[in-house]
N, C-alpha and C. Protein backbone atom coordinates (compact mmCIF):
# COMPACT_ATOMS: atom_id res chain seq x y z
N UNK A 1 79.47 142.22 73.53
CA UNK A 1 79.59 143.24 72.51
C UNK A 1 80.93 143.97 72.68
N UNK A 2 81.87 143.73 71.83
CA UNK A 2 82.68 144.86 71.81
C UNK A 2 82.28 146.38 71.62
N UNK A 3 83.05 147.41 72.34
CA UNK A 3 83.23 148.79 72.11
C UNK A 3 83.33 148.88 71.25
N UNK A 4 83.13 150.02 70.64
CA UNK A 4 83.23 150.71 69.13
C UNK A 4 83.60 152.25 69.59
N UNK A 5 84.79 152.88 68.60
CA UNK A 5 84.58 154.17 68.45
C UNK A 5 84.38 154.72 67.06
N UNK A 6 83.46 155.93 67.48
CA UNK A 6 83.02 156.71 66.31
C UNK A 6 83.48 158.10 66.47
N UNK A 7 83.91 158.06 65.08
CA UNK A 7 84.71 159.57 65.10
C UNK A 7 83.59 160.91 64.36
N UNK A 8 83.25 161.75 64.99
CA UNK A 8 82.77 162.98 64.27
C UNK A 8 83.43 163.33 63.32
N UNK A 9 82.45 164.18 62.32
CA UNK A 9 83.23 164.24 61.32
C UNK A 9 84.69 165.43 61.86
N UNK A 10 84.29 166.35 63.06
CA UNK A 10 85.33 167.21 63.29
C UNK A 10 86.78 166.61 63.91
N UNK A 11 86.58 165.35 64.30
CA UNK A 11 87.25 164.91 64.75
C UNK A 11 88.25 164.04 63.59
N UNK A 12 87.47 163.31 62.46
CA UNK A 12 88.17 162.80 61.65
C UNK A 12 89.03 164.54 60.78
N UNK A 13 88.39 165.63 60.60
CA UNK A 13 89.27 166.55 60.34
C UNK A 13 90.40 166.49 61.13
N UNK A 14 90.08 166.66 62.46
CA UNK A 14 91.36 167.31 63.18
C UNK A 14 92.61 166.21 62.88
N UNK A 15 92.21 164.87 62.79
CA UNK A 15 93.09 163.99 62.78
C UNK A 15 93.87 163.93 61.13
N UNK A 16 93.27 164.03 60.22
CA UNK A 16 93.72 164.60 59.26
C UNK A 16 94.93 165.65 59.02
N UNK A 17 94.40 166.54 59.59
CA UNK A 17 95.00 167.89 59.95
C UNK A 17 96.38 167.41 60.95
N UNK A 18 96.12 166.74 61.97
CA UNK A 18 97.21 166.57 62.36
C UNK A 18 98.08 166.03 61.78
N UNK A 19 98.14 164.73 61.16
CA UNK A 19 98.62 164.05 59.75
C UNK A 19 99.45 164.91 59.03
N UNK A 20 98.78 165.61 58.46
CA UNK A 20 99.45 166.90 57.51
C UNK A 20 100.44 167.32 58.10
N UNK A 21 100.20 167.98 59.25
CA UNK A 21 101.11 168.89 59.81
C UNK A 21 102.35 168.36 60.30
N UNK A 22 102.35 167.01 60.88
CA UNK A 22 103.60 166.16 61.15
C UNK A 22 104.07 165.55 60.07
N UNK A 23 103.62 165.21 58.81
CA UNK A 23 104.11 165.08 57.65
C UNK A 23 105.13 165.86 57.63
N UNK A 24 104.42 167.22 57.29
CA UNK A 24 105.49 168.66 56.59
C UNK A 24 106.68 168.63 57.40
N UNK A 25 106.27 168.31 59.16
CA UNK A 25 107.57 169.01 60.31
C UNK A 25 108.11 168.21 60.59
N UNK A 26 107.78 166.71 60.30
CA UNK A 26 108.42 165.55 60.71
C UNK A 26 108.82 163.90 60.05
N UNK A 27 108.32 164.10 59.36
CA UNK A 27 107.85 162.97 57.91
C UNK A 27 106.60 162.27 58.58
N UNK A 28 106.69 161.56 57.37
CA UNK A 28 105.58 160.70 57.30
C UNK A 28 105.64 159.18 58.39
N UNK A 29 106.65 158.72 58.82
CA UNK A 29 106.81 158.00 60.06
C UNK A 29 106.24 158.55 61.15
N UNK A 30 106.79 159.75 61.68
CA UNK A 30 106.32 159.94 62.71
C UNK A 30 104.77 160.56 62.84
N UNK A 31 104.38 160.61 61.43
CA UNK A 31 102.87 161.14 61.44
C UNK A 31 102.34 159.83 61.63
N UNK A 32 102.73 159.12 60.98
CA UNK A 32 101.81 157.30 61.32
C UNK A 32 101.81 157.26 62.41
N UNK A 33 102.92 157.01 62.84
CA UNK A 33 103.01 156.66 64.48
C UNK A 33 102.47 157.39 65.16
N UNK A 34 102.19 158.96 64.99
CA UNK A 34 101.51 159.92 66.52
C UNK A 34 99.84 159.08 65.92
N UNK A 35 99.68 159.39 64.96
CA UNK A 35 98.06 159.07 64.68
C UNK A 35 97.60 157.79 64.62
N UNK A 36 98.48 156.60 64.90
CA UNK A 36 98.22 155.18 65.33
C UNK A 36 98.29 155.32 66.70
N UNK A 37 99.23 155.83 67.28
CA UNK A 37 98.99 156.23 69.19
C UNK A 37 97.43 156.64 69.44
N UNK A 38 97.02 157.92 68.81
CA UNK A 38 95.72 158.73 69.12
C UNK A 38 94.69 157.53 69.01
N UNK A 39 94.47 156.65 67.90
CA UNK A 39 93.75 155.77 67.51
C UNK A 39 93.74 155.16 68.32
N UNK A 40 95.09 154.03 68.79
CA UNK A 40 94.90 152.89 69.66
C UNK A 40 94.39 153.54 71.43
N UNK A 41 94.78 155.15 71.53
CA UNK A 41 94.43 155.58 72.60
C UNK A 41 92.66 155.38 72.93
N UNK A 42 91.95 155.76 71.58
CA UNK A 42 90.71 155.92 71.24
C UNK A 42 90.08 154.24 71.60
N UNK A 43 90.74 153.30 71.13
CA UNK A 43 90.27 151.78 71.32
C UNK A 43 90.47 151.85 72.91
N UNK A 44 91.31 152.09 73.65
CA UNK A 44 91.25 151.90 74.97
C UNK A 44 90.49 152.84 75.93
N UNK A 45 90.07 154.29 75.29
CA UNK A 45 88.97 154.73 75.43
C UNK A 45 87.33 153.98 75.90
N UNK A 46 87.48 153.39 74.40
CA UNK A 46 86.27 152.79 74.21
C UNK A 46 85.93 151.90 75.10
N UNK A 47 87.26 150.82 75.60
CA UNK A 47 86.88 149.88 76.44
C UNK A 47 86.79 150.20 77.86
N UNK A 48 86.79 151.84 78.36
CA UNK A 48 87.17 152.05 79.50
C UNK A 48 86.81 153.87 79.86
N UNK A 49 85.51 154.08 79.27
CA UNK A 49 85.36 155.49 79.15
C UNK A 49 85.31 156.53 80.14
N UNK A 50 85.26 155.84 81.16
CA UNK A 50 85.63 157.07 82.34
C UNK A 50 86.65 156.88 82.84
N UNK A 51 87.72 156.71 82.21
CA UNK A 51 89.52 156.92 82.19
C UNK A 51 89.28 158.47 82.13
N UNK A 52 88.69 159.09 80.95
CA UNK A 52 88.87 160.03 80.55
C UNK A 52 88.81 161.51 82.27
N UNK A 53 88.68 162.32 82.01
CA UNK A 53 88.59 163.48 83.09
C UNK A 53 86.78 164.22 82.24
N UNK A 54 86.05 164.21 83.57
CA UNK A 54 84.80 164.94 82.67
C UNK A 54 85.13 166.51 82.80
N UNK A 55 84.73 166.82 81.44
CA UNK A 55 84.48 168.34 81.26
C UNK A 55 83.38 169.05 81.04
N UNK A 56 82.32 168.52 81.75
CA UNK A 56 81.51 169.46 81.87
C UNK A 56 81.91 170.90 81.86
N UNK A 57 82.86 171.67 81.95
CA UNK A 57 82.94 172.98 82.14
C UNK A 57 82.87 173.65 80.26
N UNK A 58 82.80 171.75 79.50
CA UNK A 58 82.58 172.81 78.07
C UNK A 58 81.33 172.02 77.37
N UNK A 59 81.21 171.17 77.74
CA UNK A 59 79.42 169.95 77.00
C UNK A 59 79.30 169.36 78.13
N UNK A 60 77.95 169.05 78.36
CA UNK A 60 77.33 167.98 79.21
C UNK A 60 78.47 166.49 78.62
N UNK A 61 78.30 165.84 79.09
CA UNK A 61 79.03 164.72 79.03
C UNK A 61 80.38 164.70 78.35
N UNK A 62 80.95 165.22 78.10
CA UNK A 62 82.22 165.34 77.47
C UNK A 62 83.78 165.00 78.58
N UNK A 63 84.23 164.35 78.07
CA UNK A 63 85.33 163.63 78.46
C UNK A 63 86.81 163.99 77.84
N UNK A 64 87.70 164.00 78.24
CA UNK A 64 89.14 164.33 77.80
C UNK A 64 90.05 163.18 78.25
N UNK A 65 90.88 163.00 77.07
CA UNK A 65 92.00 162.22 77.90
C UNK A 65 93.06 162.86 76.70
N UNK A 66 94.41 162.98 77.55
CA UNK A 66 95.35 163.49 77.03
C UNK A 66 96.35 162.31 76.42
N UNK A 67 96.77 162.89 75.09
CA UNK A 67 97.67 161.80 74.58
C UNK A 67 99.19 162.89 73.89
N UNK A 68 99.91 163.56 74.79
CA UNK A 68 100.77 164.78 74.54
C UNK A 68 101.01 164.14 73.10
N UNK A 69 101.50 165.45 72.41
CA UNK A 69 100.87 167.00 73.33
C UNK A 69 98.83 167.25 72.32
N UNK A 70 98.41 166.33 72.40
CA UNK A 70 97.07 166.00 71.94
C UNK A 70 96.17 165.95 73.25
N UNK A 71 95.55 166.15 73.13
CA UNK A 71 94.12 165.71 73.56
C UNK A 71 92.35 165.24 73.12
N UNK A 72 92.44 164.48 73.74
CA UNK A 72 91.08 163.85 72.68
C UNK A 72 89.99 164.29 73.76
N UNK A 73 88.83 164.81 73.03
CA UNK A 73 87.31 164.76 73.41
C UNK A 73 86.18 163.90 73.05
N UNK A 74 86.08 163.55 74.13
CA UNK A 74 84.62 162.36 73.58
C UNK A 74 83.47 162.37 74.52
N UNK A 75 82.85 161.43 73.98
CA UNK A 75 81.59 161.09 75.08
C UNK A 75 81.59 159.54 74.72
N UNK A 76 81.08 159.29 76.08
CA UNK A 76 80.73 157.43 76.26
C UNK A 76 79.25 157.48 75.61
N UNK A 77 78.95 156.24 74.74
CA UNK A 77 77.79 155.77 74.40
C UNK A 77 77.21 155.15 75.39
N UNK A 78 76.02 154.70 75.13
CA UNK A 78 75.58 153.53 76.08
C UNK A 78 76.57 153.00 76.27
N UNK A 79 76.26 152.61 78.05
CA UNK A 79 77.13 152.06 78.75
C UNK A 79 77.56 150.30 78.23
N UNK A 80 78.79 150.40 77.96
CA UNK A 80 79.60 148.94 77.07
C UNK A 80 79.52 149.26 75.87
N UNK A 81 78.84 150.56 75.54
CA UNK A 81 78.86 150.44 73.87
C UNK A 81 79.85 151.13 72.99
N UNK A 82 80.90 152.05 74.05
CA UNK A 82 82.07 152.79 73.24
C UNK A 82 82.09 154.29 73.38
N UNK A 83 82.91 154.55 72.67
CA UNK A 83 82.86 156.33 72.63
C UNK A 83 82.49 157.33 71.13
N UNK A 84 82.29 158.32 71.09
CA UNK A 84 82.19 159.14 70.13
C UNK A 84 83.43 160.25 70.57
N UNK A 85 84.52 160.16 69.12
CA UNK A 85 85.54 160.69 69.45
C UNK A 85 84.61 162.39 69.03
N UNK A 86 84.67 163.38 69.75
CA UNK A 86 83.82 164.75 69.04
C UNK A 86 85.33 165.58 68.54
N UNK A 87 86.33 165.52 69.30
CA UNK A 87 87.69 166.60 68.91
C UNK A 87 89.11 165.66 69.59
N UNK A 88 89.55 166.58 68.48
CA UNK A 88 91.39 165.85 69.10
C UNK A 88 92.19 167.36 68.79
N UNK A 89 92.60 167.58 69.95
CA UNK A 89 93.24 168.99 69.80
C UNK A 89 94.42 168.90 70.30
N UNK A 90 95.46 170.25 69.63
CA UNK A 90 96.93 170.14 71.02
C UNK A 90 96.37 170.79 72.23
N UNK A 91 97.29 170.29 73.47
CA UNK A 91 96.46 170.92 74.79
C UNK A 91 96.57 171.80 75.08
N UNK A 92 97.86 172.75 74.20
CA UNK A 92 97.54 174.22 74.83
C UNK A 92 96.97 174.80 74.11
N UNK A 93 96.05 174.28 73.19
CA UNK A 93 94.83 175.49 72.64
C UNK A 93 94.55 176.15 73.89
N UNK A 94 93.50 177.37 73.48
CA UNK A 94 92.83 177.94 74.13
C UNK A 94 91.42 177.27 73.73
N UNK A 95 90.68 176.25 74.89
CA UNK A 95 89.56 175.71 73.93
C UNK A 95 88.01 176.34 74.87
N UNK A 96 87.27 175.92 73.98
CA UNK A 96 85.90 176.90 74.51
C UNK A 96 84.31 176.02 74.52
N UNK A 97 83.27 176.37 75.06
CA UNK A 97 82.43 175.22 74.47
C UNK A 97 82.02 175.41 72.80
N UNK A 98 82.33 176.31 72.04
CA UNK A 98 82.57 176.43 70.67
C UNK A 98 83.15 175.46 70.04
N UNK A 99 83.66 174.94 70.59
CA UNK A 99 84.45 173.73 69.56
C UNK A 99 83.74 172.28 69.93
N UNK A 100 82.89 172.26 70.34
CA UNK A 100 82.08 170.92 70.80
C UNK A 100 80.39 171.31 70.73
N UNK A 101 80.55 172.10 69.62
CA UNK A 101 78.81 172.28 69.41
C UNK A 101 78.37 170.94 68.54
C-alpha cells in the first residue's frame, strides 16, 4: 500500500493562503515552487512519519516538520498508511493548542 496524505480542511486553507501571499510579494513562480516543496515535503512525510519532531506539548499525536520558513503539522495514520496534514504555518508564529483543535 502506498502512503497517502490528507490535508484538513485548515490545512488546505493555510496552503492557499500561503499561495496568495507569495503571489502578491513574489509572483506566481515562486508561489508554485514554495507550495510544490511543502507538498512534495508532505509525500515524504507520508512515507516516513516519524521524521517529523512530536509535539505533544500542543495535541496528542501531533508531529512537526519544518520546511523554512513553514512548518507543517500532522499526525501519522495507521501505521504504513500516511499522514493527515492538520496545519502549515510560518515558524515564528506564536502557536498554541488552539490551532490544532
Amino acid at each position: 500500500m502506498t502512503p497517502r496524505v490528507q490535508f484538513r480542511q485548515a490545512a488546505e486553507d493555510d496552503l492557499e493562503a500561503i499561495w496568495n501571499y507569495v503571489v502578491q510579494s513574489a509572483g506566481r513562480d515562486k508561489a508554485d515552487t514554495l507550495v510544490r516543496s511543502l507538498y512534495d515535503t508532505t509525500v515524504l512525510l507520508a512515507e516516513q512519519p516519524l521524521m517529523g519532531r512530536a509535539r505533544e506539548d500542543l495535541r496528542r499525536d501531533l508531529r512537526s516538520f519544518v520546511v523554512r520558513p513553514y512548518v507543517i503539522y500532522y499526525e501519522a495514520l495507521d501505521e504504513r498508511a500516511g499522514i493527515a496534514v492538520v496545519r502549515i504555518m510560518r515558524g515564528e508564529r506564536d502557536v498554541t493548542p488552539f490551532y490544532f483543535r
